[in-house]
PDB file of N, CA and C in Angstrom:
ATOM      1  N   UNK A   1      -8.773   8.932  23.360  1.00  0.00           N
ATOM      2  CA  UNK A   1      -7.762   7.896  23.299  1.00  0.00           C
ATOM      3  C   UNK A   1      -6.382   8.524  23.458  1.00  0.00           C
ATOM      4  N   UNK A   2      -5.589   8.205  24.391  1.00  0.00           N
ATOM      5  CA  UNK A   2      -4.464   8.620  24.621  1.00  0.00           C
ATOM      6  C   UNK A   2      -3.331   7.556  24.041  1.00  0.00           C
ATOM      7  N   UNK A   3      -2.122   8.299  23.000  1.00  0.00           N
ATOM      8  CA  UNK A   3      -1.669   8.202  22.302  1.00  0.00           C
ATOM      9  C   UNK A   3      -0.268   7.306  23.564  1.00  0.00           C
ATOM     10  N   UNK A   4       0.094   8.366  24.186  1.00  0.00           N
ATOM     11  CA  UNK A   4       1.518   7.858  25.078  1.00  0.00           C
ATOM     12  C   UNK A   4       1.065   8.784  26.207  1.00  0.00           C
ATOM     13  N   UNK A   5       1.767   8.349  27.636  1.00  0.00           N
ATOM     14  CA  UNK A   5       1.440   8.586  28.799  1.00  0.00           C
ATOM     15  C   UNK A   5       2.858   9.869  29.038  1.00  0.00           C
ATOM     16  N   UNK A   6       2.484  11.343  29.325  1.00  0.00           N
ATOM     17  CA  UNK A   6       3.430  11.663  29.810  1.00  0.00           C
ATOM     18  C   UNK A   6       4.456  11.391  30.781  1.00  0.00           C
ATOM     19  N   UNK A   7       4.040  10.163  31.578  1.00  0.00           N
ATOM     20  CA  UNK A   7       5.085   9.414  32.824  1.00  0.00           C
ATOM     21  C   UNK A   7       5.807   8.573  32.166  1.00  0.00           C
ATOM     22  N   UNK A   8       6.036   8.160  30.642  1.00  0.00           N
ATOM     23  CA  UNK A   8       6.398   7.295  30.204  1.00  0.00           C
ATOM     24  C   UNK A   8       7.654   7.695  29.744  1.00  0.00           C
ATOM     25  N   UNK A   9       7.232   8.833  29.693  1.00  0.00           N
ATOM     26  CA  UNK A   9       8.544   9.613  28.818  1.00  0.00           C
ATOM     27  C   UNK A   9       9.347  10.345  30.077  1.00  0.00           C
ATOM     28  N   UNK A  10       8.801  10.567  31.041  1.00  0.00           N
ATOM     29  CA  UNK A  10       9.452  11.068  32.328  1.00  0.00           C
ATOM     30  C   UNK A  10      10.003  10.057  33.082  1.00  0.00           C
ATOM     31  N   UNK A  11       9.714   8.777  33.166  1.00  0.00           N
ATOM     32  CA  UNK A  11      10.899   7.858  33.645  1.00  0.00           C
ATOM     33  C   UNK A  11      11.310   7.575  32.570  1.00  0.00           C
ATOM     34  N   UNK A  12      11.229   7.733  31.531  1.00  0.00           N
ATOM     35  CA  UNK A  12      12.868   7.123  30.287  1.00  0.00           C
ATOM     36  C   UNK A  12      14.160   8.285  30.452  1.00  0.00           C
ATOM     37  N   UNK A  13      13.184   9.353  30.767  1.00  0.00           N
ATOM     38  CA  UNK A  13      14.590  10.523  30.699  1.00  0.00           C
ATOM     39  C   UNK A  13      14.971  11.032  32.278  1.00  0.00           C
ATOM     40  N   UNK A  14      14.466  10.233  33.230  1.00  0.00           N
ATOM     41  CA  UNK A  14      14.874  10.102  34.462  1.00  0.00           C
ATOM     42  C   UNK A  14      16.102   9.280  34.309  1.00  0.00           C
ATOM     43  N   UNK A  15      15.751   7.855  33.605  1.00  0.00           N
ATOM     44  CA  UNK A  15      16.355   6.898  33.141  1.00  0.00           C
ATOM     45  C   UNK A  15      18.299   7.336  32.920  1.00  0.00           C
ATOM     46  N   UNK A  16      17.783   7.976  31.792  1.00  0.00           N
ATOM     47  CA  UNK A  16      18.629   8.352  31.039  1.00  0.00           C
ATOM     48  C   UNK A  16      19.749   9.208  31.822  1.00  0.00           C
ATOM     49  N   UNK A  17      19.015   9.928  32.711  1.00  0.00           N
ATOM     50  CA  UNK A  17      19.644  11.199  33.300  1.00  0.00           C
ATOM     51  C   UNK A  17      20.511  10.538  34.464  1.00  0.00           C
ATOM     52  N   UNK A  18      19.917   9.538  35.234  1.00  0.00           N
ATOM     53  CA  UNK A  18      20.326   9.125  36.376  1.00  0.00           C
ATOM     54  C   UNK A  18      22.190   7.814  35.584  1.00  0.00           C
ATOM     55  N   UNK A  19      21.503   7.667  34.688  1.00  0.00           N
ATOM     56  CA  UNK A  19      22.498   7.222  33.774  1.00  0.00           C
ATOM     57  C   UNK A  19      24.125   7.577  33.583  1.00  0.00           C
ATOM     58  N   UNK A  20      23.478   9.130  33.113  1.00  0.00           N
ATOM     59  CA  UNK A  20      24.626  10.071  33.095  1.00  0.00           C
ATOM     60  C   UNK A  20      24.993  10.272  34.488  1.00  0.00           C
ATOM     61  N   UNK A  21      24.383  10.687  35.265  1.00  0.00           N
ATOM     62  CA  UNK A  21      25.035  11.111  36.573  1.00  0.00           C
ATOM     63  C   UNK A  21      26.094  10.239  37.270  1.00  0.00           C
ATOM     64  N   UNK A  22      25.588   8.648  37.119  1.00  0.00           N
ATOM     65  CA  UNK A  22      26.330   7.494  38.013  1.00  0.00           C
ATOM     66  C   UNK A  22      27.053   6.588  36.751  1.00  0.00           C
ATOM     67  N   UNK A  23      26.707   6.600  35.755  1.00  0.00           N
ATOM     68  CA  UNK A  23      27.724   5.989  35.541  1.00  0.00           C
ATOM     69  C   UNK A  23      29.105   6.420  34.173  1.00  0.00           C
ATOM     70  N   UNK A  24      30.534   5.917  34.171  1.00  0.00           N
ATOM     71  CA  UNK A  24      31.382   6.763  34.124  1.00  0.00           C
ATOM     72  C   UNK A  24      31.560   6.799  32.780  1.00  0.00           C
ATOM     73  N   UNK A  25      31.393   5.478  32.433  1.00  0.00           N
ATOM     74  CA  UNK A  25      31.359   5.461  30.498  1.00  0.00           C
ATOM     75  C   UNK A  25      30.068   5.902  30.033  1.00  0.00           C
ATOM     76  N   UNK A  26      29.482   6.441  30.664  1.00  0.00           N
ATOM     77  CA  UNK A  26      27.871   7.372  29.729  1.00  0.00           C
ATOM     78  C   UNK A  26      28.509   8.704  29.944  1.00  0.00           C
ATOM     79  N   UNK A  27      29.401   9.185  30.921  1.00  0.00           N
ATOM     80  CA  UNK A  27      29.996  10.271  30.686  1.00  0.00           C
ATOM     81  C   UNK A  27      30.787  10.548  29.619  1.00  0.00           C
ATOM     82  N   UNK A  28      31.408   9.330  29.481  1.00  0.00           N
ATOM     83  CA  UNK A  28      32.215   9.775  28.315  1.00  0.00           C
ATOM     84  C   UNK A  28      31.741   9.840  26.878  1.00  0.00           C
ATOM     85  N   UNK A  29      30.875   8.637  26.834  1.00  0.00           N
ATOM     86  CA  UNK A  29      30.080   8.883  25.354  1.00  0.00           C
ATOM     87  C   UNK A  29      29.414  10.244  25.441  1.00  0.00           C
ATOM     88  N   UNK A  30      28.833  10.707  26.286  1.00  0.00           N
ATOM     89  CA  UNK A  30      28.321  12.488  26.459  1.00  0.00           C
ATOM     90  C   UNK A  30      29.537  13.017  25.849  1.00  0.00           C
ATOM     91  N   UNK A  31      30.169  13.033  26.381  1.00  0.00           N
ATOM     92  CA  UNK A  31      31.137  13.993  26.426  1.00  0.00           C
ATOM     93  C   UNK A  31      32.194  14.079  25.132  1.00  0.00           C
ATOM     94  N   UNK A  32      32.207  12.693  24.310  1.00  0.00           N
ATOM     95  CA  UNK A  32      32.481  12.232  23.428  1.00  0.00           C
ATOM     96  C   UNK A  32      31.236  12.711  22.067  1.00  0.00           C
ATOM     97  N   UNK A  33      29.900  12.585  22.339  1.00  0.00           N
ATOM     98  CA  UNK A  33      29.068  13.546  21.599  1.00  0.00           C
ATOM     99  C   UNK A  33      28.980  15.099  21.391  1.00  0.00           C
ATOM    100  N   UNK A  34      29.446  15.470  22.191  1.00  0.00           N
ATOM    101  CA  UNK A  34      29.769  16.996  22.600  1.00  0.00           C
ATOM    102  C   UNK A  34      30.557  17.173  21.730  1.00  0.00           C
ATOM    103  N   UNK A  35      31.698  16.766  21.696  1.00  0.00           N
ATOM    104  CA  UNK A  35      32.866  17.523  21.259  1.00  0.00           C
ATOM    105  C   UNK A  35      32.658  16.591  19.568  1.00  0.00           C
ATOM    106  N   UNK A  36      31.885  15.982  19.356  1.00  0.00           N
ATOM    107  CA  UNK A  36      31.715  15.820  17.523  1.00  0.00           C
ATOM    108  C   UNK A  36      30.551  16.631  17.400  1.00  0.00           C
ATOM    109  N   UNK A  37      29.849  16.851  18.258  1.00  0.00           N
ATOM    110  CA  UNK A  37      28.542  18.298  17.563  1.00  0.00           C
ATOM    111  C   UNK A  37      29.762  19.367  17.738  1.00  0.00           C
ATOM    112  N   UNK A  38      30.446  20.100  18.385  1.00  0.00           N
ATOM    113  CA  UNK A  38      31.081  20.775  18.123  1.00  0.00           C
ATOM    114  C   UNK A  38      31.801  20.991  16.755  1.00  0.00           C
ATOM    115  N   UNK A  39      32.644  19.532  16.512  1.00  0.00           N
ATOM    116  CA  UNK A  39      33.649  19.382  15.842  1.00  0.00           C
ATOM    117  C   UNK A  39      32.372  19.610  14.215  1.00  0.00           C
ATOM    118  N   UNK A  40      31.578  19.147  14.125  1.00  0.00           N
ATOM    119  CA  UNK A  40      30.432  19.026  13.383  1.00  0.00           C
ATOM    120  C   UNK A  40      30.055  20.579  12.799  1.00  0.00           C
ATOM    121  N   UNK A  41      30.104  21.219  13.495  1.00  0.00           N
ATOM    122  CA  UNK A  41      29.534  22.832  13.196  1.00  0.00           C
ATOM    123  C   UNK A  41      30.906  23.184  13.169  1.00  0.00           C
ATOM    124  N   UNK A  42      31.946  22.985  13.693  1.00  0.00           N
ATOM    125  CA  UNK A  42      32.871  23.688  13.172  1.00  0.00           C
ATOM    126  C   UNK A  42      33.497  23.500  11.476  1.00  0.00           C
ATOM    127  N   UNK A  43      33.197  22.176  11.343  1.00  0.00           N
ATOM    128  CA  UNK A  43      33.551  21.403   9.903  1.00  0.00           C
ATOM    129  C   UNK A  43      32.349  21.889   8.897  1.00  0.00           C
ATOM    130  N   UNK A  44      31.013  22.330   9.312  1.00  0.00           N
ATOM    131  CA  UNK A  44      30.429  22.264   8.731  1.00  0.00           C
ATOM    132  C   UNK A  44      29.919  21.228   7.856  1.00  0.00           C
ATOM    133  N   UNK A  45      29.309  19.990   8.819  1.00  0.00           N
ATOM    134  CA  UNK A  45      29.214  18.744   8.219  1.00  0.00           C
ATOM    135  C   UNK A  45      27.820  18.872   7.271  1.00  0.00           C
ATOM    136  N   UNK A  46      27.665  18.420   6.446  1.00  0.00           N
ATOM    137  CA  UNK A  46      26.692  18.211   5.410  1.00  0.00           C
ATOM    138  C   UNK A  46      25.347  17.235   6.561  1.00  0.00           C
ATOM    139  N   UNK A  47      24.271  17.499   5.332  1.00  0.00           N
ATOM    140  CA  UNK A  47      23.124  17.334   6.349  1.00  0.00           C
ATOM    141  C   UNK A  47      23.301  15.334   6.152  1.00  0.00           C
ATOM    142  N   UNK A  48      23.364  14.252   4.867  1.00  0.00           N
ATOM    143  CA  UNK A  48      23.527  13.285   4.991  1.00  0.00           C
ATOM    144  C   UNK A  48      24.924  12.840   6.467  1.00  0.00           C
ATOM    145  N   UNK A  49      26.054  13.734   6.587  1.00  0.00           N
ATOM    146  CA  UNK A  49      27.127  13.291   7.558  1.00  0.00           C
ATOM    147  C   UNK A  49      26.033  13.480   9.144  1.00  0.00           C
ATOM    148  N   UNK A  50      25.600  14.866   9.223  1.00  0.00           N
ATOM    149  CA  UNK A  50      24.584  14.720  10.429  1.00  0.00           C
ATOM    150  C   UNK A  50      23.761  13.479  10.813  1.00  0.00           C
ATOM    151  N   UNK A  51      23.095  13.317   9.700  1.00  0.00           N
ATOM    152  CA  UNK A  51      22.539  12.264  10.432  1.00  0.00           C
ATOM    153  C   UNK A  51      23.342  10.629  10.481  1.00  0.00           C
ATOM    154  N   UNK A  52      24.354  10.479  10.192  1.00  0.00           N
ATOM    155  CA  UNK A  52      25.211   9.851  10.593  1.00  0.00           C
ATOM    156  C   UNK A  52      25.760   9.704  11.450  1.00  0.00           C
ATOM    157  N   UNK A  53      25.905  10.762  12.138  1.00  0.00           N
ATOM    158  CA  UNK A  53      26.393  11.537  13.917  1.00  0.00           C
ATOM    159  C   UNK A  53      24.893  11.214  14.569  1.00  0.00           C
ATOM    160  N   UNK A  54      24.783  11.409  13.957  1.00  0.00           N
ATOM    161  CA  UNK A  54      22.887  11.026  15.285  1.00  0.00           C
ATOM    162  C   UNK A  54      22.189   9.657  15.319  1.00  0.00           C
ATOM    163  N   UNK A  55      23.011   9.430  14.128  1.00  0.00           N
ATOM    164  CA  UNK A  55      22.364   7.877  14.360  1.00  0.00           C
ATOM    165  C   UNK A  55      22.869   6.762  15.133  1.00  0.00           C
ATOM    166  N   UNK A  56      24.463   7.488  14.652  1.00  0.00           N
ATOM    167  CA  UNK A  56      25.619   6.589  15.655  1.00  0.00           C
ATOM    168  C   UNK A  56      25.604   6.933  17.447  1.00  0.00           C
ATOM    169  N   UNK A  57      25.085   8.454  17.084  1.00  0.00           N
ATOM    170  CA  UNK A  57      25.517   8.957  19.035  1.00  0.00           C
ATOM    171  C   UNK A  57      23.554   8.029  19.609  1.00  0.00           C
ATOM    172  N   UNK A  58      23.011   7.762  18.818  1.00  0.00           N
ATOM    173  CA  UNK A  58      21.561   7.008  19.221  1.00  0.00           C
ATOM    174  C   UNK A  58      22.399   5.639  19.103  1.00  0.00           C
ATOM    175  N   UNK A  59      23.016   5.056  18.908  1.00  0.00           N
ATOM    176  CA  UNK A  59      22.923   3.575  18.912  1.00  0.00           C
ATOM    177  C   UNK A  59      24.334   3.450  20.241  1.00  0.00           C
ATOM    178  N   UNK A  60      25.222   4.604  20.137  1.00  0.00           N
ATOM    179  CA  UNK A  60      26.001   4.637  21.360  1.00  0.00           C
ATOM    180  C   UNK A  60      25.672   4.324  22.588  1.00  0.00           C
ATOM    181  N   UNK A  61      24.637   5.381  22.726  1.00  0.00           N
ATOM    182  CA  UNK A  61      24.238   5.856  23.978  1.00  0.00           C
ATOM    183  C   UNK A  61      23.308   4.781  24.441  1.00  0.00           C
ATOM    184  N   UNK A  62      22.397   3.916  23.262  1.00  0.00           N
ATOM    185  CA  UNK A  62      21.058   3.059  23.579  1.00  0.00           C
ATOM    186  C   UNK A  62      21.995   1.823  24.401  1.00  0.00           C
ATOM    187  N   UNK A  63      23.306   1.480  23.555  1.00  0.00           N
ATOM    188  CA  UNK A  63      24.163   0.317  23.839  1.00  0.00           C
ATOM    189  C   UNK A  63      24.615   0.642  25.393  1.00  0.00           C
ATOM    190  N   UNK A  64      25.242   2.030  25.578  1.00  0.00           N
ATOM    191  CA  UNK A  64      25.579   1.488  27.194  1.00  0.00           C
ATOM    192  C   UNK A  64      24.648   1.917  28.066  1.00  0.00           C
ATOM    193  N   UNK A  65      23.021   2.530  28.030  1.00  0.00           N
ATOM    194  CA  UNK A  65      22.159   2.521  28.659  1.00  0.00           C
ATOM    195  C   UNK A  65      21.631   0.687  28.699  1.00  0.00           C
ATOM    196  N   UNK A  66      21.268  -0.197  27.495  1.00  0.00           N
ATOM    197  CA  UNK A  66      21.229  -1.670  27.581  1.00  0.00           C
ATOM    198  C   UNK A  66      21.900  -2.134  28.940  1.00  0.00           C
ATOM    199  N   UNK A  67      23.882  -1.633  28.236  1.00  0.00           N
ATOM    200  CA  UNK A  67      24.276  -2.223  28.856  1.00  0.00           C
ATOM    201  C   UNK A  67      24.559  -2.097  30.788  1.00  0.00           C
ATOM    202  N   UNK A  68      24.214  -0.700  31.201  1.00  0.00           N
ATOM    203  CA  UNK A  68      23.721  -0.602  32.126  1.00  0.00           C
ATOM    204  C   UNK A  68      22.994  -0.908  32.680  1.00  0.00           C
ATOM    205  N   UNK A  69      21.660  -1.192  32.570  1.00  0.00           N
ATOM    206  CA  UNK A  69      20.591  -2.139  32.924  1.00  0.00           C
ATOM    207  C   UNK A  69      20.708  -3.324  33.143  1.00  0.00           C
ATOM    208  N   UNK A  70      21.288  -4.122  32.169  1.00  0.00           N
ATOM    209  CA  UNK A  70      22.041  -5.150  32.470  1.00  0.00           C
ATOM    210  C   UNK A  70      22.821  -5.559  33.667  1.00  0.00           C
ATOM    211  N   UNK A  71      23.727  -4.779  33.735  1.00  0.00           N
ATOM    212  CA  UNK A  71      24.715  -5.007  34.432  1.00  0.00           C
ATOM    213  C   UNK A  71      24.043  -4.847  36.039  1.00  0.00           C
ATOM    214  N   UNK A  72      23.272  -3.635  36.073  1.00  0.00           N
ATOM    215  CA  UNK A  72      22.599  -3.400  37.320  1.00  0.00           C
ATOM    216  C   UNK A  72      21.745  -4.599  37.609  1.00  0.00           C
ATOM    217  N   UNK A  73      20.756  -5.142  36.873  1.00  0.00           N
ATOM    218  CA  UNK A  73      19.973  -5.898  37.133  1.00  0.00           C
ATOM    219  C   UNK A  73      20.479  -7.472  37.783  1.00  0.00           C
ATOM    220  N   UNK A  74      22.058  -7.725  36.664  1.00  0.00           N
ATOM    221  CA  UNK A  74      22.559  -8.831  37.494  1.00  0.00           C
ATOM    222  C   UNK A  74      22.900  -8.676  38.535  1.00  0.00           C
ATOM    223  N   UNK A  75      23.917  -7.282  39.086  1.00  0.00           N
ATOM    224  CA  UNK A  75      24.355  -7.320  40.519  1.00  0.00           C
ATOM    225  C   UNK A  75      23.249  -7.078  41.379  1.00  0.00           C
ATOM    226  N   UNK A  76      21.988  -7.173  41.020  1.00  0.00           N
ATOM    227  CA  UNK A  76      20.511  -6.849  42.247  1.00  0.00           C
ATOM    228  C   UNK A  76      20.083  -8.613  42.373  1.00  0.00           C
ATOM    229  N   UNK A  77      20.352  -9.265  41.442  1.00  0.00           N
ATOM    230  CA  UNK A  77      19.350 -10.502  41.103  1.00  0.00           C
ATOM    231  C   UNK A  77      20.546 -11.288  41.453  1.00  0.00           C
ATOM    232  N   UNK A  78      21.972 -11.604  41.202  1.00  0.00           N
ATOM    233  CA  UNK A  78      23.060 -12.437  42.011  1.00  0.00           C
ATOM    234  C   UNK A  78      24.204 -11.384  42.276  1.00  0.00           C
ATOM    235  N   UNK A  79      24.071 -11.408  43.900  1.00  0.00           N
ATOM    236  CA  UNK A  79      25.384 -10.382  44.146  1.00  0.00           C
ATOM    237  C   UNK A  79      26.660 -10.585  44.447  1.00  0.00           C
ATOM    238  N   UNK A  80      26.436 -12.062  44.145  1.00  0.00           N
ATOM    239  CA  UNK A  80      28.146 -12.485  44.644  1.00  0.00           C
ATOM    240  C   UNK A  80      28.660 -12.824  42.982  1.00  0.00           C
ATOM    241  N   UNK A  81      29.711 -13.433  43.304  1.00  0.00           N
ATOM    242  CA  UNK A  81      30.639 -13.922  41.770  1.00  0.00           C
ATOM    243  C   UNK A  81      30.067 -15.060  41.353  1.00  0.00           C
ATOM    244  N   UNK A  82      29.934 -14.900  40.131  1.00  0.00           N
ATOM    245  CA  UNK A  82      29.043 -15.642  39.271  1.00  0.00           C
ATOM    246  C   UNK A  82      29.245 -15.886  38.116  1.00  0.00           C
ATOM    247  N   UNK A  83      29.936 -17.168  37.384  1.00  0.00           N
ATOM    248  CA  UNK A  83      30.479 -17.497  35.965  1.00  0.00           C
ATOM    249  C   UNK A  83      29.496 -16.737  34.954  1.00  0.00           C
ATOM    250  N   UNK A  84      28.416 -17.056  35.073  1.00  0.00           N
ATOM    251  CA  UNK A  84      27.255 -16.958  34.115  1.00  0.00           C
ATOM    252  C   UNK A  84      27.494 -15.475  33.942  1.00  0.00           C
ATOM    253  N   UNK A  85      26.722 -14.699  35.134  1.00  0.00           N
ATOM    254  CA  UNK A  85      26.614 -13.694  35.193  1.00  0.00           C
ATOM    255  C   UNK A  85      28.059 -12.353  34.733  1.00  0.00           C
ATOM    256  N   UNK A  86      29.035 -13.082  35.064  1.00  0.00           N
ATOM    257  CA  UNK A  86      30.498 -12.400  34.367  1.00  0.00           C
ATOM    258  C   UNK A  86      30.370 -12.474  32.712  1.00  0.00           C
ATOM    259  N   UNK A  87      29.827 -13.549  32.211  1.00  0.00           N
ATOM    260  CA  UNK A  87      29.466 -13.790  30.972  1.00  0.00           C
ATOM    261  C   UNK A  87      28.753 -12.772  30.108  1.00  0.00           C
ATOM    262  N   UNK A  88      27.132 -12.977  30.447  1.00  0.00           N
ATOM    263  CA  UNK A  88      26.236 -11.803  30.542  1.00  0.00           C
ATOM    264  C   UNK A  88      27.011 -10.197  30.668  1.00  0.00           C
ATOM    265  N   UNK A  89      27.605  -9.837  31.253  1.00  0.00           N
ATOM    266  CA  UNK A  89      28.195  -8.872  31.606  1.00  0.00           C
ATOM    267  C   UNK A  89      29.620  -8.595  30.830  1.00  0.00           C
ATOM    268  N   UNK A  90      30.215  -9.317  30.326  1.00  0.00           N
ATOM    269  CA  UNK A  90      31.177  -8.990  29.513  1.00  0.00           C
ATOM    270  C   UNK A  90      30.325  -8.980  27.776  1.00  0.00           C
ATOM    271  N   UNK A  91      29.583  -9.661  27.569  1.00  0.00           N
ATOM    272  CA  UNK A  91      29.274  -9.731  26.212  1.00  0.00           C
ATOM    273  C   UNK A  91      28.140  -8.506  26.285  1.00  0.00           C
ATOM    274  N   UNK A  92      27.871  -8.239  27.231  1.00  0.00           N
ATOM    275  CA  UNK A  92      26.887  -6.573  27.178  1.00  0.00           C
ATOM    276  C   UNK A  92      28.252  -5.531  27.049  1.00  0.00           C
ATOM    277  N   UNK A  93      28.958  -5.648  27.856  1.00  0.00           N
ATOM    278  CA  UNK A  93      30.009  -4.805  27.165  1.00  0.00           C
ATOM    279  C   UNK A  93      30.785  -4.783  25.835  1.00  0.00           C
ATOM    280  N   UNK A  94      30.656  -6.169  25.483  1.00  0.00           N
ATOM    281  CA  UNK A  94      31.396  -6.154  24.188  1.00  0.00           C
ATOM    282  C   UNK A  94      30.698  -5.384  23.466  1.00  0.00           C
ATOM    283  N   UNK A  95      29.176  -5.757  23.429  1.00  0.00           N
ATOM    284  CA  UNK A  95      28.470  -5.245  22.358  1.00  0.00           C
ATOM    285  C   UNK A  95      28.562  -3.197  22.540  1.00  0.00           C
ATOM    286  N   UNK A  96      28.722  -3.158  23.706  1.00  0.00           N
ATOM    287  CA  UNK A  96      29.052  -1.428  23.586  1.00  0.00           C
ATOM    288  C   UNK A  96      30.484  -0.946  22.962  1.00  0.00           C
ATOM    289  N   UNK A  97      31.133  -1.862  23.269  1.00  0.00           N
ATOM    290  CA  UNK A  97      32.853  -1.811  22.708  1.00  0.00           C
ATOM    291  C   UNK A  97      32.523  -1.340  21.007  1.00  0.00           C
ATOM    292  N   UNK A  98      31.347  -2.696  20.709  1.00  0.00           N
ATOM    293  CA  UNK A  98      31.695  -3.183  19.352  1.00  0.00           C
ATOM    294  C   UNK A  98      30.797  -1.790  18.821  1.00  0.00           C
ATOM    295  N   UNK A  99      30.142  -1.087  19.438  1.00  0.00           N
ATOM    296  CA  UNK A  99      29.140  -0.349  18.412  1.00  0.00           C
ATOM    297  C   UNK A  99      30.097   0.830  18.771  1.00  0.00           C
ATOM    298  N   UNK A 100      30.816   1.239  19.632  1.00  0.00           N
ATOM    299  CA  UNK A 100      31.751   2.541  19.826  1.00  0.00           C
ATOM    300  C   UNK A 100      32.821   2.445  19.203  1.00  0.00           C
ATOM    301  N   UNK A 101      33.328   1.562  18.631  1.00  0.00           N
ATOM    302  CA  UNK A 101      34.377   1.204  17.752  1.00  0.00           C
ATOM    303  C   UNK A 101      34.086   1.365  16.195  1.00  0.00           C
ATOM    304  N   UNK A 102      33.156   0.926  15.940  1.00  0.00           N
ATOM    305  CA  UNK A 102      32.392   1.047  14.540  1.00  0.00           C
ATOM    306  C   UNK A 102      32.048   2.801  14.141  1.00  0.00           C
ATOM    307  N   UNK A 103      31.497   3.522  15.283  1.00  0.00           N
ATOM    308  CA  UNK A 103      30.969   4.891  15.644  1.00  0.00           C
ATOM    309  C   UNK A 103      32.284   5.615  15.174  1.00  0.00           C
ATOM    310  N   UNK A 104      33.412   5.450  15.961  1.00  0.00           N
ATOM    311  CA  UNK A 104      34.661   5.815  15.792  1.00  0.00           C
ATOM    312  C   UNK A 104      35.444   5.501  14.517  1.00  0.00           C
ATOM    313  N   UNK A 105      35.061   4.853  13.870  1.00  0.00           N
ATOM    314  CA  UNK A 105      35.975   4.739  12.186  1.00  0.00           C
ATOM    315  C   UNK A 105      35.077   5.375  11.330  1.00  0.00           C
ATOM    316  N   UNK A 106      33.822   5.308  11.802  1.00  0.00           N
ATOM    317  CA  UNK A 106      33.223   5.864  11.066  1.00  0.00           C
ATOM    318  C   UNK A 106      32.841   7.420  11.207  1.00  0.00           C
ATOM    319  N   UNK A 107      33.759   8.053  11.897  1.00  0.00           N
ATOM    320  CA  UNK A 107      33.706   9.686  12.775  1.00  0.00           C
ATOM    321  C   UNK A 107      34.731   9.757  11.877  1.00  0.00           C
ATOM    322  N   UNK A 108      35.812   9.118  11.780  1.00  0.00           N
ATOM    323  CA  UNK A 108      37.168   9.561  11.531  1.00  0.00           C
ATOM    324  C   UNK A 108      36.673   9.889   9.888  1.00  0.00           C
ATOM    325  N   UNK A 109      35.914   8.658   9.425  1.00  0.00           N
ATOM    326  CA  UNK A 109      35.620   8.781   7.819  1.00  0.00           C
ATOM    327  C   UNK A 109      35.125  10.208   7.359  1.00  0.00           C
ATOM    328  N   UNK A 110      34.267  10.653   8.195  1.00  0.00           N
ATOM    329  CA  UNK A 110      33.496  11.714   7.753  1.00  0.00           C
ATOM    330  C   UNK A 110      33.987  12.651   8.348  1.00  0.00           C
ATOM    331  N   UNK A 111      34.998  12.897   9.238  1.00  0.00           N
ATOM    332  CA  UNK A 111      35.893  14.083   9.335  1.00  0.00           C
ATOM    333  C   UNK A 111      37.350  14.462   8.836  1.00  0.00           C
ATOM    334  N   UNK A 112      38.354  13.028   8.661  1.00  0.00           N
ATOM    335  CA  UNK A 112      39.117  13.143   7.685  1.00  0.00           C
ATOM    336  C   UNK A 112      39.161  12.352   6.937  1.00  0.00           C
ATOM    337  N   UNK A 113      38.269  12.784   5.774  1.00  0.00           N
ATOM    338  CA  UNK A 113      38.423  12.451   4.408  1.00  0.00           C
ATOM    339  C   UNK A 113      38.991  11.616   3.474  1.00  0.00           C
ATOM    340  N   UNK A 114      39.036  10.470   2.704  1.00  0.00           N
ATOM    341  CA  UNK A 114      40.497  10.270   2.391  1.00  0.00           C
ATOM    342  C   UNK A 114      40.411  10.468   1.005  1.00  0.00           C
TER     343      UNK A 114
END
C-alpha cells in the first residue's frame, strides 16, 4: 500500500518553484523570509519565536501561491475584462495583503520587544 506518490510531491515543488521564478511578489516574500531566518539566528530567536516564523512564512507563502493560482486560472478561463473576475482577483489579493500584514506586526513583536 502506497502511502503518497513521489509525483505528487514533484509537481507541488515544481509548483512552487515555477512560482518563485515568474512571479514578483513570491520573490519578495522569499526574499522577505531570508532576511528574518537571518535576522532570526542573528537575534538568536527562542525555539517558541521559531516556530512563529515558520508558521507565518507557511501561511505567507500558501496565501500568494492560492493567490496565484487564482489569478492564473481566471486570466486562462476569461481573458478579457471582467467585473466578476476583477473581484475574485482583488479579494485573493486582499487575503495575501491581510495575512502579510498580520506576519509583519507580528515579526516586529518578536524582534523588537516592547
Amino acid at each position: 500500500m502506497k502511502i503518497f506518490k513521489a509525483s505528487s510531491f514533484k509537481c507541488a515543488f515544481r509548483g512552487i518553484l515555477s512560482a518563485v521564478k515568474s512571479e514578483r511578489h513570491m520573490k519578495v516574500h522569499v526574499a522577505a523570509m531570508l532576511v528574518v531566518i537571518a535576522a532570526g539566528f542573528f537575534c538568536r530567536l527562542r525555539l517558541w519565536e521559531w516556530i512563529v516564523c515558520i508558521l507565518l512564512f507557511g501561511m505567507v507563502i500558501s496565501a500568494e501561491l492560492i493567490n496565484t493560482a487564482i489569478e492564473k486560472l481566471a486570466d486562462t478561463v476569461i481573458p478579457w475584462q471582467d467585473e466578476r473576475i476583477k473581484f475574485v482577483k482583488d479579494v485573493s489579493a486582499g487575503a495575501v495583503l491581510t495575512v502579510s500584514i498580520a506576519a509583519a506586526l507580528i515579526g516586529i513583536l518578536i524582534f523588537l520587544p516592547i
